[in-house]
C-alpha atoms as a PDB file:
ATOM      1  CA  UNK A   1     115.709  96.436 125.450  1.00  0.00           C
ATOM      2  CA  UNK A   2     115.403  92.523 126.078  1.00  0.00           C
ATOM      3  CA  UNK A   3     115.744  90.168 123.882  1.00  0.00           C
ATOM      4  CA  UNK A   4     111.962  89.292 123.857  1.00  0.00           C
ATOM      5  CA  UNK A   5     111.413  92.483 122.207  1.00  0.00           C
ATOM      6  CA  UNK A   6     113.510  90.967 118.836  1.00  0.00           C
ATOM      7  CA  UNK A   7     111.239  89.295 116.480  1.00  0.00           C
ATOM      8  CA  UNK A   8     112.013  85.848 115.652  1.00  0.00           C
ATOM      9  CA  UNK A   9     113.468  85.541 112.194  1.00  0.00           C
ATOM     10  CA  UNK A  10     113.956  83.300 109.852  1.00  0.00           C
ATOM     11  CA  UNK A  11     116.240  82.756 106.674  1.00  0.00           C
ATOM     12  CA  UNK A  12     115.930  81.059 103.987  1.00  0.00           C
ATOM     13  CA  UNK A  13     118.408  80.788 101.858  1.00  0.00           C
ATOM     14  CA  UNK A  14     116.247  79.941  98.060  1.00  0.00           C
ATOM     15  CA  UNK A  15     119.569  80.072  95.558  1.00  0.00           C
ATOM     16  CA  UNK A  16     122.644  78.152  95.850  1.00  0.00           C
ATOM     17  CA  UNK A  17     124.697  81.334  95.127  1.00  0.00           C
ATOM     18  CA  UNK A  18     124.445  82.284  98.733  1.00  0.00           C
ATOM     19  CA  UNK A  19     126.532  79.841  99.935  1.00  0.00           C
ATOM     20  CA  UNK A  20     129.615  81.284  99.326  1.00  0.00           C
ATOM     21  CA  UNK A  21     128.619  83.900 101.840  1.00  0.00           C
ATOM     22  CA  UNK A  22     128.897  81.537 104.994  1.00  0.00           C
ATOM     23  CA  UNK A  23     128.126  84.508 107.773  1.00  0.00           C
ATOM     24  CA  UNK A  24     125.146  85.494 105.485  1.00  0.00           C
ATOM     25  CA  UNK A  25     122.191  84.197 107.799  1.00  0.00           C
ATOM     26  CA  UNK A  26     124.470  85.619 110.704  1.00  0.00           C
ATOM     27  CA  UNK A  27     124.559  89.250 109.215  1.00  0.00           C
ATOM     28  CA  UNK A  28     121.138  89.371 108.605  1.00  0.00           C
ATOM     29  CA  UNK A  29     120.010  88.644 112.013  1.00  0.00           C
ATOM     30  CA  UNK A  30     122.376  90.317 113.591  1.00  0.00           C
ATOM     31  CA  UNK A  31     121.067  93.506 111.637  1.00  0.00           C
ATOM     32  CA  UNK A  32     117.374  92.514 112.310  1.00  0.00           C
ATOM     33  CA  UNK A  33     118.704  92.678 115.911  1.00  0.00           C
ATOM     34  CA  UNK A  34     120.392  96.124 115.592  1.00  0.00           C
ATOM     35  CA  UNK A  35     117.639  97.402 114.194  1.00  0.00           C
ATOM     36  CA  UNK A  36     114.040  96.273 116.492  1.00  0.00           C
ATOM     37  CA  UNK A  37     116.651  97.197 119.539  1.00  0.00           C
ATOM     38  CA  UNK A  38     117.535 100.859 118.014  1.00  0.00           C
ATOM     39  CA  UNK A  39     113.478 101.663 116.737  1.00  0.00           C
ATOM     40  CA  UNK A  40     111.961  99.962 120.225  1.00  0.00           C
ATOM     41  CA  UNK A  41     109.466  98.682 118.093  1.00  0.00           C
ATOM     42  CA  UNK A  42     107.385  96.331 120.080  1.00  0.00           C
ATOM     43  CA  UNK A  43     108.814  93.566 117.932  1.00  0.00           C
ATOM     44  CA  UNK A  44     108.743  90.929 120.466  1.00  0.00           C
ATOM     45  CA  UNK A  45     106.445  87.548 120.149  1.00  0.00           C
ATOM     46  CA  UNK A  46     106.135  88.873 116.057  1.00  0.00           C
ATOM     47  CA  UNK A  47     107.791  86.959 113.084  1.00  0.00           C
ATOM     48  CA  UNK A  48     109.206  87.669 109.597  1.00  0.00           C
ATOM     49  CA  UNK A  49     111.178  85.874 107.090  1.00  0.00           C
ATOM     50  CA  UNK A  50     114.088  86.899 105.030  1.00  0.00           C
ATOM     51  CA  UNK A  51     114.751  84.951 101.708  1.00  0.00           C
ATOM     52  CA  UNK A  52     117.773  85.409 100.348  1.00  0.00           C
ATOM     53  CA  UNK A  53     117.786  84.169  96.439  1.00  0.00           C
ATOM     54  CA  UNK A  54     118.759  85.152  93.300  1.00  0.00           C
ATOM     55  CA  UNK A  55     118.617  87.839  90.916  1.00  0.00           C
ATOM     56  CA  UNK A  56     116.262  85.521  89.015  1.00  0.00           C
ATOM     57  CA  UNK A  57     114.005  84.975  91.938  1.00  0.00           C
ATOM     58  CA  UNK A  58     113.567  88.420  92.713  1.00  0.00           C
ATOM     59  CA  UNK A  59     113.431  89.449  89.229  1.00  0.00           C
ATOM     60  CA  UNK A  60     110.365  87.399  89.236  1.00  0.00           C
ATOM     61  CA  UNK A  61     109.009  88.651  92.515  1.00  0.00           C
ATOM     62  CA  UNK A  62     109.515  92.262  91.337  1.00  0.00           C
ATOM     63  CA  UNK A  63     107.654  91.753  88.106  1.00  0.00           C
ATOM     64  CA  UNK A  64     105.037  89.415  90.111  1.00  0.00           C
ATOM     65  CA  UNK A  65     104.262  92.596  92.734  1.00  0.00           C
ATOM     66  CA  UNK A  66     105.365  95.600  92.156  1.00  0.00           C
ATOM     67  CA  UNK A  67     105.111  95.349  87.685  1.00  0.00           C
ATOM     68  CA  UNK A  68     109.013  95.931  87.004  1.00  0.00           C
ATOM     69  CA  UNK A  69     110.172  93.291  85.002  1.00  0.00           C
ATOM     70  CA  UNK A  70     113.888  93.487  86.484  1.00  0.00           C
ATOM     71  CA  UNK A  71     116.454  92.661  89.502  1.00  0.00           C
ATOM     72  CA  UNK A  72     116.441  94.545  92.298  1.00  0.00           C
ATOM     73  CA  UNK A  73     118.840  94.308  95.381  1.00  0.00           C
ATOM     74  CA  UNK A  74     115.529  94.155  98.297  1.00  0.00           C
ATOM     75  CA  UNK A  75     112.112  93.384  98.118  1.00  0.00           C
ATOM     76  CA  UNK A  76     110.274  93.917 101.037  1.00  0.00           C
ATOM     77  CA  UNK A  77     106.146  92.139 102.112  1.00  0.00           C
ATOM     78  CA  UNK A  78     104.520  94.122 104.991  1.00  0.00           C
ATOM     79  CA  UNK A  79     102.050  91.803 106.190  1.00  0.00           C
ATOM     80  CA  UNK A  80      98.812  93.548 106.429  1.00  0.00           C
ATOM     81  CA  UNK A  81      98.545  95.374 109.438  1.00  0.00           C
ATOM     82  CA  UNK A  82      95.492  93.363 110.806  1.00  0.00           C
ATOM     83  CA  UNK A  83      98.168  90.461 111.160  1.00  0.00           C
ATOM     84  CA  UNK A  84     100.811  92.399 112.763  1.00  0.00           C
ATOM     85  CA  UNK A  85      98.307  93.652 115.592  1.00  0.00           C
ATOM     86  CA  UNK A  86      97.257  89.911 116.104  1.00  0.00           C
ATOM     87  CA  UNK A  87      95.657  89.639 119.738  1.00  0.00           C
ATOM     88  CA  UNK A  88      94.531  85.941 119.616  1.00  0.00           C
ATOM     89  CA  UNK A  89      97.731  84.700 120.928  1.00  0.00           C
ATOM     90  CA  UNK A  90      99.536  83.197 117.936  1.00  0.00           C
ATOM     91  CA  UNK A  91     102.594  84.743 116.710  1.00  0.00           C
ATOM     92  CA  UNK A  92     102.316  88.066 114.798  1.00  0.00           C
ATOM     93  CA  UNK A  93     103.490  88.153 111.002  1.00  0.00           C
ATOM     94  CA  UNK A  94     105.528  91.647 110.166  1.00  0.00           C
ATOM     95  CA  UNK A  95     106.094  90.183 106.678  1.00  0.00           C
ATOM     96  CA  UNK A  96     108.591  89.372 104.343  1.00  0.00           C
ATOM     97  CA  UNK A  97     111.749  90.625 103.155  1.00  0.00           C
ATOM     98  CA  UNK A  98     113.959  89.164 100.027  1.00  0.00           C
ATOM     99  CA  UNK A  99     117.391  90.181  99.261  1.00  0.00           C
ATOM    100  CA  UNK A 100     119.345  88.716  95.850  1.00  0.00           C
ATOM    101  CA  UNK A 101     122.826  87.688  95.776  1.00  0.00           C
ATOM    102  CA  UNK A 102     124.528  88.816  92.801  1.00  0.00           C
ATOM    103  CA  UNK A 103     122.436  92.716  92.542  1.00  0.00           C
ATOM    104  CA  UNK A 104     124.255  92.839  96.470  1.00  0.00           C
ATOM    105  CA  UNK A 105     127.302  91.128  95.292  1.00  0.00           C
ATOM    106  CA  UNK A 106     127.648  93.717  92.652  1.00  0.00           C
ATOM    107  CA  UNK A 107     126.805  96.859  94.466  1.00  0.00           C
ATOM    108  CA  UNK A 108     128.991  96.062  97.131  1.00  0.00           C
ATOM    109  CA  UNK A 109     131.784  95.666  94.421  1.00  0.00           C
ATOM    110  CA  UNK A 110     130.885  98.658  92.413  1.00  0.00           C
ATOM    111  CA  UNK A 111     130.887 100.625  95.489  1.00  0.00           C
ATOM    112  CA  UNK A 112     133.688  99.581  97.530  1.00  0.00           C
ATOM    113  CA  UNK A 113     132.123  98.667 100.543  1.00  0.00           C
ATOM    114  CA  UNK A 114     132.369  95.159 102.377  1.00  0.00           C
ATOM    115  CA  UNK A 115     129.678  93.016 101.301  1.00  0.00           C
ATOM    116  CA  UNK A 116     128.409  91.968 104.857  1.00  0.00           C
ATOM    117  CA  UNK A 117     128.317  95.615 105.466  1.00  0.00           C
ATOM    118  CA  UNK A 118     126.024  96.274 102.507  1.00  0.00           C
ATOM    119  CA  UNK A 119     123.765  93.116 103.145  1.00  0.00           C
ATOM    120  CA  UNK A 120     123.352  94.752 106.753  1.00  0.00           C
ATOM    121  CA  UNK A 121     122.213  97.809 105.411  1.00  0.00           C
ATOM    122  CA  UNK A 122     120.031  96.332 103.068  1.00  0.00           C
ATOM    123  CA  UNK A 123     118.533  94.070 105.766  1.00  0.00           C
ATOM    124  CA  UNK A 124     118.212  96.789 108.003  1.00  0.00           C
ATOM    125  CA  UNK A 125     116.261  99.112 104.880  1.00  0.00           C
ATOM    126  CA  UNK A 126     113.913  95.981 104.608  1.00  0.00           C
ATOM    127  CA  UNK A 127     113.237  95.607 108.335  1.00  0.00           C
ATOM    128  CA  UNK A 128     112.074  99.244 108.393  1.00  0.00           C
ATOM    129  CA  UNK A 129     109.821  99.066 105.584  1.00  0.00           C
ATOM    130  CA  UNK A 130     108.007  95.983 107.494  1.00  0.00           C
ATOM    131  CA  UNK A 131     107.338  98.287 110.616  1.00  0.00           C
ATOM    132  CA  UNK A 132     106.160 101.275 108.523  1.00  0.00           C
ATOM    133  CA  UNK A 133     108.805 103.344 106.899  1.00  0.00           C
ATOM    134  CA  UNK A 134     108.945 104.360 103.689  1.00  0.00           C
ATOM    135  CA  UNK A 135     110.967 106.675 101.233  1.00  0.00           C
ATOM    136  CA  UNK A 136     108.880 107.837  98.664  1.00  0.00           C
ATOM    137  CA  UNK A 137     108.550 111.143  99.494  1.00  0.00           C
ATOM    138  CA  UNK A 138     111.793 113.220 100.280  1.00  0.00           C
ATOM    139  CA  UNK A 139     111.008 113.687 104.096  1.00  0.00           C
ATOM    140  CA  UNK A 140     110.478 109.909 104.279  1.00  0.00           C
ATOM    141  CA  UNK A 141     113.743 109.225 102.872  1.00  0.00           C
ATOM    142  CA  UNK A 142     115.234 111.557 105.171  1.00  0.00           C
ATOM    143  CA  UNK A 143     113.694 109.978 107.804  1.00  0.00           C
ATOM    144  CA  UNK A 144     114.090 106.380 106.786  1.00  0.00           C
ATOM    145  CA  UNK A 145     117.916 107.143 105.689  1.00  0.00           C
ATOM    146  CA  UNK A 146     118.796 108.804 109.810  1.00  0.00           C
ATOM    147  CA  UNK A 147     117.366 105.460 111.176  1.00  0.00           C
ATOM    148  CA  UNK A 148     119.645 103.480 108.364  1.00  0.00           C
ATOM    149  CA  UNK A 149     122.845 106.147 109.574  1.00  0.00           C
ATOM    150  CA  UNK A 150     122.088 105.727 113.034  1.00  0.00           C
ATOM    151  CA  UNK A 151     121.273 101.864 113.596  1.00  0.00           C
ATOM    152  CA  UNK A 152     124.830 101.145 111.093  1.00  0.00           C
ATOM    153  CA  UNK A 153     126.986 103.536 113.148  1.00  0.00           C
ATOM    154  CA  UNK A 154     125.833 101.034 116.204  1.00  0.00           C
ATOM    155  CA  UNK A 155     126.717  97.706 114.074  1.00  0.00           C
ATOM    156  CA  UNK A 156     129.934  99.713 113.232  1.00  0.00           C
ATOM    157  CA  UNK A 157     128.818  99.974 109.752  1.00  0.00           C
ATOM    158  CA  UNK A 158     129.784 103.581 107.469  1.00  0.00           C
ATOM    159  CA  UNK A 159     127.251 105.420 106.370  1.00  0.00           C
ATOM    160  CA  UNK A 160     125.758 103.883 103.416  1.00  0.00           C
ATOM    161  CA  UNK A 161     124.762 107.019 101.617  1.00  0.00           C
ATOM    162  CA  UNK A 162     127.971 109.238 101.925  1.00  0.00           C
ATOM    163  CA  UNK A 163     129.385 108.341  98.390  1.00  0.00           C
ATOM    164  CA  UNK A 164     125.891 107.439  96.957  1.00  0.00           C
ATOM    165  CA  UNK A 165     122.182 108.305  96.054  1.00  0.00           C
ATOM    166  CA  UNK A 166     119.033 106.545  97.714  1.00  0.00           C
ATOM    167  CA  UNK A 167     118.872 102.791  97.406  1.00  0.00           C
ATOM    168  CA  UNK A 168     116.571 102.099  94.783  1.00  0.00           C
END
């Protein structure tokens, strides 16, 4: 697949906290990569934007959207799907996706993994969730969790579920 077919991306990093994670911005878009290559989603010419703040900030943003007052480790925005099928010529908007430090920083810890390979992963769960997955049934999660395996085993990444229930 060419490179055209990889929406452009764009982080932001909101909270200070992420700067002790210098490869950060790298990981994610090498993940959003990984992933529009493995799906052959028709990606290309479409944009999305990946904030990466603070469990504050996405404490607020969960309460804000989804009514749970609490952190979460990835928050993702579909953009409605009138705006991802955009013909008029200007860039199409798959949505948004927000990832907080210290919920990452602390799963990552708790579960012994490398903390680039978790924010991949959770990257990667948010990127699928913009084109359509979902996991709220159990044959969704199944579904959604193979493309996780499958586009991790190509970044060289375990699988993320081995030791470990659904991400949340």
């Amino acid at each position: 697949m060419s490179s055209s077919a990889i929406p452009a991306t764009e982080v932001v990093i909101a909270a200070e906290c992420w700067q002790s994670e210098a490869a950060a911005e790298s990981v994610v878009l090498r993940a959003i990569e990984a992933a529009a290559q493995d799906l052959g989603e028709d990606t290309g010419g479409a944009e999305l934007a990946v904030m990466l703040t603070d469990d504050e900030g996405i404490r607020a943003l969960n309460a804000s959207y989804r009514g749970f007052d609490k952190p979460t480790n990835v928050l993702s925005f579909p953009a409605p799907e009138a705006d991802y099928q955009d013909e008029d010529g200007a860039p199409r908007l798959l949505g948004d996706i927000a990832i907080a430090y210290q919920t990452v920083r602390r799963e990552a810890d708790d579960e012994g993994k490398p903390f680039d390979h978790h924010l991949s992963h959770l990257a990667i769960h948010g990127f699928l969730h913009l084109v359509g997955y979902d996991h709220e049934t159990d044959a969704e999660a199944e579904t959604m969790e193979s493309a996780e395996r499958r586009i991790l085993a190509g970044l060289g990444i375990p699988d993320p579920y081995a030791d470990q229930d659904r991400v949340s």
